[in-house]
N, C-alpha and C. Protein backbone atom coordinates (compact mmCIF):
# COMPACT_ATOMS: atom_id res chain seq x y z
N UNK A 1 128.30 -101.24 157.54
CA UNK A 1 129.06 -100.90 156.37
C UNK A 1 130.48 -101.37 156.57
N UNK A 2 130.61 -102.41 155.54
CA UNK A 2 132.78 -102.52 155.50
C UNK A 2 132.86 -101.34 154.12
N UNK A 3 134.37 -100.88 154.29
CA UNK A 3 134.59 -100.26 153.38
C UNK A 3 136.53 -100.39 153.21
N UNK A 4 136.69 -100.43 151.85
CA UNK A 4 138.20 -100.82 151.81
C UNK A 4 138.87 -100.48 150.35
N UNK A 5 139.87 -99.82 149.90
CA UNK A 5 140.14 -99.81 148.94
C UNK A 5 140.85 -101.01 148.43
N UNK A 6 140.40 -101.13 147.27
CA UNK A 6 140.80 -102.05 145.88
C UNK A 6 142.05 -102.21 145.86
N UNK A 7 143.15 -103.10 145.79
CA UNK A 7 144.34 -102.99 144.66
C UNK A 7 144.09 -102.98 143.61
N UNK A 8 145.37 -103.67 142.43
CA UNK A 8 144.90 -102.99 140.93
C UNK A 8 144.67 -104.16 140.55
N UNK A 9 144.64 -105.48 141.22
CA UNK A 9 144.20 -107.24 141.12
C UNK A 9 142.90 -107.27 142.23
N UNK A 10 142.23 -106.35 142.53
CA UNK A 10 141.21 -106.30 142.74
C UNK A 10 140.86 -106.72 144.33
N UNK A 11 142.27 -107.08 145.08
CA UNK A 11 142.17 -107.08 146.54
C UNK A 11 141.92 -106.30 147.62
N UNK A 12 141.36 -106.53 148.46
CA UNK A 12 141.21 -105.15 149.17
C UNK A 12 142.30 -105.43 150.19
N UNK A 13 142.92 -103.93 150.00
CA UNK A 13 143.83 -102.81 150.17
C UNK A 13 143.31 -102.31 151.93
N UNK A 14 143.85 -101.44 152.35
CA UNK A 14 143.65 -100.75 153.67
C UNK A 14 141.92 -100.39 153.63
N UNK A 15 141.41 -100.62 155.23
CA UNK A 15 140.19 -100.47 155.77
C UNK A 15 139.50 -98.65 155.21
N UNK A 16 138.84 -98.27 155.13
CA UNK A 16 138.15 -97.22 154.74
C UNK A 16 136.33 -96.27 155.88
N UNK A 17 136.83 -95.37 156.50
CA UNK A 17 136.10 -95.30 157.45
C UNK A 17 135.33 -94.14 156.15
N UNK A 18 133.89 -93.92 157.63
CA UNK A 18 133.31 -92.70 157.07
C UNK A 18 133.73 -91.46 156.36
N UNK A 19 134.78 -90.87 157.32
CA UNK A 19 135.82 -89.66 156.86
C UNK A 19 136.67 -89.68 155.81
N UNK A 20 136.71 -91.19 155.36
CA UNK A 20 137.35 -90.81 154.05
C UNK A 20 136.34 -91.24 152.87
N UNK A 21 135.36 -91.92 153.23
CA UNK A 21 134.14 -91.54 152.32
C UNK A 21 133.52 -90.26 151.94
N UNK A 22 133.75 -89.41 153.03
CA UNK A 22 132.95 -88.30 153.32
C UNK A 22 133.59 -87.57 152.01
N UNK A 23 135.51 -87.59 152.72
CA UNK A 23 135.83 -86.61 151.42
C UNK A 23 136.21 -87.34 150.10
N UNK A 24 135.75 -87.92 149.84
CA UNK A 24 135.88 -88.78 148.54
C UNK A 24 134.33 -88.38 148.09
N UNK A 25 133.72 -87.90 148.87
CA UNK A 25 132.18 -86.96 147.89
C UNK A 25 131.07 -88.58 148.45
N UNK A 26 131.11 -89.29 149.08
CA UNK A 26 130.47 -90.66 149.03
C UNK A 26 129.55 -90.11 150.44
N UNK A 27 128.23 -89.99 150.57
CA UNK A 27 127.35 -89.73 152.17
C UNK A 27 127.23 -91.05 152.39
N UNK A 28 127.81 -91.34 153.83
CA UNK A 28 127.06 -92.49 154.22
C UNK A 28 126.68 -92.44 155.79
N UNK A 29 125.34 -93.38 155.94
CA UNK A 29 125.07 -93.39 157.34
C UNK A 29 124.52 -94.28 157.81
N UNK A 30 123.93 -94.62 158.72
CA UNK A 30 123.26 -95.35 159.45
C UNK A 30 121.57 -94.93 160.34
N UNK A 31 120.94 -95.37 159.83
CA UNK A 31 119.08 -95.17 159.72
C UNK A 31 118.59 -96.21 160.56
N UNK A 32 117.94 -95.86 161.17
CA UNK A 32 117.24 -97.05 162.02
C UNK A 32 116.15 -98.02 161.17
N UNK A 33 115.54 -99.07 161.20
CA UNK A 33 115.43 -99.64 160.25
C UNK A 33 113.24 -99.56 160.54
N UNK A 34 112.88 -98.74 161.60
CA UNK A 34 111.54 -98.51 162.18
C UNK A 34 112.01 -97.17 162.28
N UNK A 35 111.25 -96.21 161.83
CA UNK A 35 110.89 -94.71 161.85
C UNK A 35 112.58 -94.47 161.29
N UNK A 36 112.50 -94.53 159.95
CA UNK A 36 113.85 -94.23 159.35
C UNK A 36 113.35 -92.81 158.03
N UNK A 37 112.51 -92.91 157.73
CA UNK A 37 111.49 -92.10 156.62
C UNK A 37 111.32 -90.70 157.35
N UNK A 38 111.89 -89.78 158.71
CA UNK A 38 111.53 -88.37 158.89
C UNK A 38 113.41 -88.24 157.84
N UNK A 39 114.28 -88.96 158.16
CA UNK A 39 115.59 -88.85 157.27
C UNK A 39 115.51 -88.90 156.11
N UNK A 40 114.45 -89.68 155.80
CA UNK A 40 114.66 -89.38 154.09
C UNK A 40 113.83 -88.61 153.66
N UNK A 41 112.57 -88.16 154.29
CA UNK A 41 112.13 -86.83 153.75
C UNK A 41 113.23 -85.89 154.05
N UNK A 42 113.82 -85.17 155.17
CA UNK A 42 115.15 -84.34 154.84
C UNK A 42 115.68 -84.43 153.76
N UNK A 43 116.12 -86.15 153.29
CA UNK A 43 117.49 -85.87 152.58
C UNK A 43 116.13 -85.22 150.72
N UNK A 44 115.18 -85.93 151.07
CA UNK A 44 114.52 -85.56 149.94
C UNK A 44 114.59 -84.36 149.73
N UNK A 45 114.53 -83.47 151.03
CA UNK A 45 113.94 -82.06 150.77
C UNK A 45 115.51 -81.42 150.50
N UNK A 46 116.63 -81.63 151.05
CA UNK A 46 117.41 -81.13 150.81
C UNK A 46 118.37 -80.79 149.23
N UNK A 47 117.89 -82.12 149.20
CA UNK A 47 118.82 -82.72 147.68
C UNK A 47 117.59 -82.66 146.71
N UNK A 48 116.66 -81.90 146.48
CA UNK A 48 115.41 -82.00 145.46
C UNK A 48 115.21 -83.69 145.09
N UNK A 49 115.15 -84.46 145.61
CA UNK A 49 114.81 -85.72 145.39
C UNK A 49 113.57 -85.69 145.83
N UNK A 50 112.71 -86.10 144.10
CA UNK A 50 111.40 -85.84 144.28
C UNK A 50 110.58 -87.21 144.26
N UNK A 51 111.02 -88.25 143.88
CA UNK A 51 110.47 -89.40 144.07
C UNK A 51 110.98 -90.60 144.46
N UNK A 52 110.77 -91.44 145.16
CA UNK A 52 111.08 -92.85 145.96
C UNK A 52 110.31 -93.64 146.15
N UNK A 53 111.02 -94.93 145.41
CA UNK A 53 110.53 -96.22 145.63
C UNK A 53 111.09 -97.02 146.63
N UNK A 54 111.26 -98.41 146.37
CA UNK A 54 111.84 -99.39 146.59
C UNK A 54 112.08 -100.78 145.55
N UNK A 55 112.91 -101.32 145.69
CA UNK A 55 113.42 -102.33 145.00
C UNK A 55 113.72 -103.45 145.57
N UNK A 56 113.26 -104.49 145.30
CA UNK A 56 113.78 -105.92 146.23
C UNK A 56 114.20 -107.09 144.99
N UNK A 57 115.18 -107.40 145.59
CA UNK A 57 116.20 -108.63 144.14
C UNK A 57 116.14 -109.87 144.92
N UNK A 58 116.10 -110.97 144.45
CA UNK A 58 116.17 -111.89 145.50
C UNK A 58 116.68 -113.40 144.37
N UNK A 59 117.40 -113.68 144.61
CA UNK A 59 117.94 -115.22 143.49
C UNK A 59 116.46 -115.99 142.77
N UNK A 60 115.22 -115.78 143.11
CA UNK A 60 114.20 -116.28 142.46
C UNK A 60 113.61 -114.48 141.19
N UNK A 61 114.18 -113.72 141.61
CA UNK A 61 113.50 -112.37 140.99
C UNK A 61 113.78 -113.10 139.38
N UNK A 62 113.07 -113.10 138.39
CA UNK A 62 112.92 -113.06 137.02
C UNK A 62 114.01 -112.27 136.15
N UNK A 63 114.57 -112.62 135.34
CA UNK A 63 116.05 -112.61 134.75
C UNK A 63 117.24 -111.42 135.75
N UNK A 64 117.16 -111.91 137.00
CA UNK A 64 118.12 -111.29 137.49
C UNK A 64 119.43 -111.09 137.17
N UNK A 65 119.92 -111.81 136.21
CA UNK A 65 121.31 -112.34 136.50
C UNK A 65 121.47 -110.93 134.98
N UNK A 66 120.74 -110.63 134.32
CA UNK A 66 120.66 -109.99 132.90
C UNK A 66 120.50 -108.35 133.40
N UNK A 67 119.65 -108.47 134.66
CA UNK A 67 118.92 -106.75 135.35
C UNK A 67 120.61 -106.62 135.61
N UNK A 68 121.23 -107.11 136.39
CA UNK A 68 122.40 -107.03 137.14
C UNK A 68 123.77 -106.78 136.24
N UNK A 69 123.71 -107.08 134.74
CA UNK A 69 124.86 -107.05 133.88
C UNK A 69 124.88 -105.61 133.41
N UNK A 70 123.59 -104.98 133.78
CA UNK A 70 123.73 -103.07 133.30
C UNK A 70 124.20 -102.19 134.23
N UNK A 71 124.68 -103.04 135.67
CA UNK A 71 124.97 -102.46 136.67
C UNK A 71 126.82 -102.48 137.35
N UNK A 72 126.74 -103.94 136.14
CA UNK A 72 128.44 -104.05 137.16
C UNK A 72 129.58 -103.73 136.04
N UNK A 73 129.32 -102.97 135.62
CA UNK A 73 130.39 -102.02 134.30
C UNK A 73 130.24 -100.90 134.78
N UNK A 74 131.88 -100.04 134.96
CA UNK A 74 131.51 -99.07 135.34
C UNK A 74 130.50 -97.88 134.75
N UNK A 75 129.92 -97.15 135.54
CA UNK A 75 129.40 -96.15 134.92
C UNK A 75 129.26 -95.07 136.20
N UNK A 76 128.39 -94.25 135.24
CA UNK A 76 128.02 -92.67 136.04
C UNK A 76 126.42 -92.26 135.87
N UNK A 77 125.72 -91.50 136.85
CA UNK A 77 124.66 -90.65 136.32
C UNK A 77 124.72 -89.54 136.60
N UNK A 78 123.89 -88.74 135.87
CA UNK A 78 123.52 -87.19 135.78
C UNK A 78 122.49 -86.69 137.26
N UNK A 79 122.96 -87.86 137.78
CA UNK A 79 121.82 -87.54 139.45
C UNK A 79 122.26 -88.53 140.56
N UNK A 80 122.41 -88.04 141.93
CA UNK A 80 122.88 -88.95 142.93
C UNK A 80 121.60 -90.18 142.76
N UNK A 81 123.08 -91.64 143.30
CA UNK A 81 122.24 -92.59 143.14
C UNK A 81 122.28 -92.73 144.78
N UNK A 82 120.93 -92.74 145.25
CA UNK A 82 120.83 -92.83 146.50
C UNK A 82 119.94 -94.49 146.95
N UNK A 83 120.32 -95.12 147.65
CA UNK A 83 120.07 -96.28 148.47
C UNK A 83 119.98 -96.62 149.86
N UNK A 84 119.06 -97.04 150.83
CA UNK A 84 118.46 -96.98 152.12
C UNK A 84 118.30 -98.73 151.59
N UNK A 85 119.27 -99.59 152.49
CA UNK A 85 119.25 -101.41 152.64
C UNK A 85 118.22 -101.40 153.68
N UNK A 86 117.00 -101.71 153.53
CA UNK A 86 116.46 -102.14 154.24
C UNK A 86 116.33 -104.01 154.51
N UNK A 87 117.12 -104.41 153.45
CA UNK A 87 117.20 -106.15 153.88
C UNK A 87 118.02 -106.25 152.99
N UNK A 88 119.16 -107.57 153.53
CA UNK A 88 119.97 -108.23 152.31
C UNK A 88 121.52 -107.22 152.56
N UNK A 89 122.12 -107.17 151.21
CA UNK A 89 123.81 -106.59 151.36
C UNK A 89 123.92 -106.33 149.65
N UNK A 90 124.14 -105.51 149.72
CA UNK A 90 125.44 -104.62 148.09
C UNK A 90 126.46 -104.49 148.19
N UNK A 91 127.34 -104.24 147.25
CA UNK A 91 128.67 -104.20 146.80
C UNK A 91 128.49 -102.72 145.74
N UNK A 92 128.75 -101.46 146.29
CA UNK A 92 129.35 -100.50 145.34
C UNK A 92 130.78 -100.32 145.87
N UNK A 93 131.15 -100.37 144.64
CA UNK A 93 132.69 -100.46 144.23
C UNK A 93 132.40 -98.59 143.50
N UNK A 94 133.61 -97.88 143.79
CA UNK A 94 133.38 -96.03 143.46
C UNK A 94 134.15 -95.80 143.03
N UNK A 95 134.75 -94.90 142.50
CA UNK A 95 136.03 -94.05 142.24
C UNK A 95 136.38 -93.20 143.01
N UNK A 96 137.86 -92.57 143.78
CA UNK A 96 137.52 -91.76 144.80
C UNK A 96 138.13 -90.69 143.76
N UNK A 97 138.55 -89.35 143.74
CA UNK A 97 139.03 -88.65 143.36
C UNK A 97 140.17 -89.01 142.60
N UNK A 98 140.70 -89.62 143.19
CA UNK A 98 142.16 -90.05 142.64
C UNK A 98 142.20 -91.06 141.79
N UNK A 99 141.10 -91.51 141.37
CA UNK A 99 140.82 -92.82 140.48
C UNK A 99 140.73 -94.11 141.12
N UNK A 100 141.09 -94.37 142.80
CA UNK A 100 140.99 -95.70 143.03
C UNK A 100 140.22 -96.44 143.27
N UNK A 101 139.75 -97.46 143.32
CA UNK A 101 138.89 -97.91 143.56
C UNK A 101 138.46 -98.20 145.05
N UNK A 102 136.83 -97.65 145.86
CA UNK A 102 136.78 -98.04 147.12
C UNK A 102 135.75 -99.22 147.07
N UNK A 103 135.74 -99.83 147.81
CA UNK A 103 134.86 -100.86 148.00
C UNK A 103 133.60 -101.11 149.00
N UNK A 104 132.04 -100.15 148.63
CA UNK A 104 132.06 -100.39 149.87
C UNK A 104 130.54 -101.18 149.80
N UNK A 105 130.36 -102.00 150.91
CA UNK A 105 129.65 -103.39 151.57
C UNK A 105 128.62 -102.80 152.16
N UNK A 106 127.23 -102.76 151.38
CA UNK A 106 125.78 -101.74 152.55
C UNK A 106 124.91 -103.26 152.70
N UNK A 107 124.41 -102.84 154.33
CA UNK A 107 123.72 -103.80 154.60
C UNK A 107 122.65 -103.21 155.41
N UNK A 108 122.00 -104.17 155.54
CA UNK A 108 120.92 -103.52 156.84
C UNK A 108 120.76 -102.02 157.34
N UNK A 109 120.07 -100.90 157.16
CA UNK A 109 120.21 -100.04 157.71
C UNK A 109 121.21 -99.13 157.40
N UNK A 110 121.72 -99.57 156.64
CA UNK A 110 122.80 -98.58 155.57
C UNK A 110 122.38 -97.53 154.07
N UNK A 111 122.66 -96.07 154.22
CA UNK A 111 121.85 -95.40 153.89
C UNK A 111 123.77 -94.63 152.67
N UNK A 112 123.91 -95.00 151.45
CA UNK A 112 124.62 -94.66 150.71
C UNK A 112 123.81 -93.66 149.76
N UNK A 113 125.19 -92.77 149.23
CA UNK A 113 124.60 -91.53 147.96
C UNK A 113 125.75 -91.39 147.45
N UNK A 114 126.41 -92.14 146.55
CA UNK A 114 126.96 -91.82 145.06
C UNK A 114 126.56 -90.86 144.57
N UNK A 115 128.00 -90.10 144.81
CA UNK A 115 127.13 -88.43 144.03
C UNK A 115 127.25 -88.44 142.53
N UNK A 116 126.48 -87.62 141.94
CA UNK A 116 126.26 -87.88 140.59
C UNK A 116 127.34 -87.79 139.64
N UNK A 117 127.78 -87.87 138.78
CA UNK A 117 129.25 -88.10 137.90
C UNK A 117 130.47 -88.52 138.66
N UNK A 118 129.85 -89.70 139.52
CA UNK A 118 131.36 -90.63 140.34
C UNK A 118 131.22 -91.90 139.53
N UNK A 119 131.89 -92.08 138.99
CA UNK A 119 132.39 -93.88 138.51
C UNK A 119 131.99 -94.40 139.40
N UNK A 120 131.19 -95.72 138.83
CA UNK A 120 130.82 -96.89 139.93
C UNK A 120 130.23 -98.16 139.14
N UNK A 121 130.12 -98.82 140.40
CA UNK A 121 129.60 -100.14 139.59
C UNK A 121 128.71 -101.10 141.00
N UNK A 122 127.44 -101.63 140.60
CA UNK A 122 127.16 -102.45 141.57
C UNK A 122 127.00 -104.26 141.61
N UNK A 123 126.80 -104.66 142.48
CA UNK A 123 126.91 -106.34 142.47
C UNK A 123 126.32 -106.42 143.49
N UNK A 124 125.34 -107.47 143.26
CA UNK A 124 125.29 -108.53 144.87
C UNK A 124 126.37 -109.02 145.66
N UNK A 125 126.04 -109.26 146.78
CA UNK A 125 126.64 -110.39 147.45
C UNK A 125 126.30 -111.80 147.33
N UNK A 126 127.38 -112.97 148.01
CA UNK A 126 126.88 -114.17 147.62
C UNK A 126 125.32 -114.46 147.82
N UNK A 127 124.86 -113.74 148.66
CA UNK A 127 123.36 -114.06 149.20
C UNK A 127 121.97 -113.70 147.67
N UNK A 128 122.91 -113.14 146.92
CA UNK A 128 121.71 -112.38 145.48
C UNK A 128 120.50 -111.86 146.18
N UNK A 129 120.76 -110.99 147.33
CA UNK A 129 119.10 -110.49 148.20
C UNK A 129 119.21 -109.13 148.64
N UNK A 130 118.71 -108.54 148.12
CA UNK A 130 118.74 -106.78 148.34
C UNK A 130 117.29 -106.41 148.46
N UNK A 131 117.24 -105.73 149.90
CA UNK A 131 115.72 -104.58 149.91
C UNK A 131 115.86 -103.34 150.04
N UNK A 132 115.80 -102.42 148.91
CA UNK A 132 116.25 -100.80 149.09
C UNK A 132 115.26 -99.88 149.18
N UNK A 133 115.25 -98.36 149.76
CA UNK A 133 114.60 -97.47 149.32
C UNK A 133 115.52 -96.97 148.35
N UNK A 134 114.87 -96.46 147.07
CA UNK A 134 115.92 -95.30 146.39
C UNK A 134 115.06 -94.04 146.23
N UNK A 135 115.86 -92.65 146.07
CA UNK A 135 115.47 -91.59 145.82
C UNK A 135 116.18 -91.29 144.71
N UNK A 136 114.90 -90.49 143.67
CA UNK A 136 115.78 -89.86 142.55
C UNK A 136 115.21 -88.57 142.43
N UNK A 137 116.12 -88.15 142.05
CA UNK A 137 115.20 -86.49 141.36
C UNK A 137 114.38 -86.66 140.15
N UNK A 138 114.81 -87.32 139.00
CA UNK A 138 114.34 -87.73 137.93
C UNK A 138 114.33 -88.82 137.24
N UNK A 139 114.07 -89.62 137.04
CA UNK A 139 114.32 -90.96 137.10
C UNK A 139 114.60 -90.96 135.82
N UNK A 140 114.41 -90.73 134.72
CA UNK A 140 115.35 -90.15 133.55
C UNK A 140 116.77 -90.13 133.47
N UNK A 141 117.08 -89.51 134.49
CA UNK A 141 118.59 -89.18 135.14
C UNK A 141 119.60 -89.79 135.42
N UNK A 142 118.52 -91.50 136.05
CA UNK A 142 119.15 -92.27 136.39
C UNK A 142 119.95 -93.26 135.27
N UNK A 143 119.83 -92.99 134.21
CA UNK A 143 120.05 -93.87 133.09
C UNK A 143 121.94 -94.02 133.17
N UNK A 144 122.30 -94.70 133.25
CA UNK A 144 123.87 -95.46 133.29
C UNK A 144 125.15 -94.92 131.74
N UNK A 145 125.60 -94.73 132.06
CA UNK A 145 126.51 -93.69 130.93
C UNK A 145 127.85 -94.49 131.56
N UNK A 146 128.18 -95.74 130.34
CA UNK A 146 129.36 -96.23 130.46
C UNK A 146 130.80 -95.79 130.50
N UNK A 147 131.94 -95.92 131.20
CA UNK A 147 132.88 -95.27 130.79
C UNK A 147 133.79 -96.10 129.59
């Protein structure tokens, strides 16, 4: 995971560790990428997250470039958006409390949870290749509410 806040021209600003993810409401961790699933049943059981898939994007995936334009405007949901990189790299960009923008870079083995009513927005990296687990409580929930 890199993590860094934004300027207001969209540069990144000073480095950003766990601890200030933590209190900016953002969980993040690190999962081994073989026997990583006794953690996400926890986080399932903890956080009522009752169902999980996976998702894989890749520069040949079928109108990617259109899936990806409902994602990089900010928005919010009514349920943590939770993500486990099992291949490839993302870009969530958050709001921390204070309105700024953090920036943060999941790759490999990187296990993020945008808690539910945080501003955000996602993007690929230059690579266009993402392999995720996600958990939702309701997948209903997950629906994108522009700001």
């Amino acid at each position: 995971m890199k993590a860094h806040f934004l300027d207001e021209s969209g540069q990144a600003r000073e480095s950003i560790g766990e601890a200030e993810l933590r209190a900016a409401g953002v969980h993040y961790e690190t999962l081994p990428l073989d026997g990583y699933q006794p953690r996400i049943d926890e986080l399932r059981k903890a956080h009522g997250y009752i169902q999980q898939d996976e998702v894989a994007l890749r520069p040949d995936t079928p109108g990617l470039d259109q899936a990806l334009k409902k994602f990089d405007d900010e928005h919010l949901h009514d349920e943590d958006e939770v993500r486990f990189v099992l291949d490839g790299a993302g870009i969530f960009d958050v709001r921390d409390p204070d309105d700024r923008w953090m920036r943060v870079v999941v790759e490999r083995g990187d296990l993020i949870v945008v808690p539910k009513g945080r501003y955000h927005r996602f993007e690929l990296t230059n690579d266009k290749t993402i392999h995720c687990v996600r958990l939702f409580q309701d997948k209903s929930g997950w629906v994108p509410k522009y700001r």
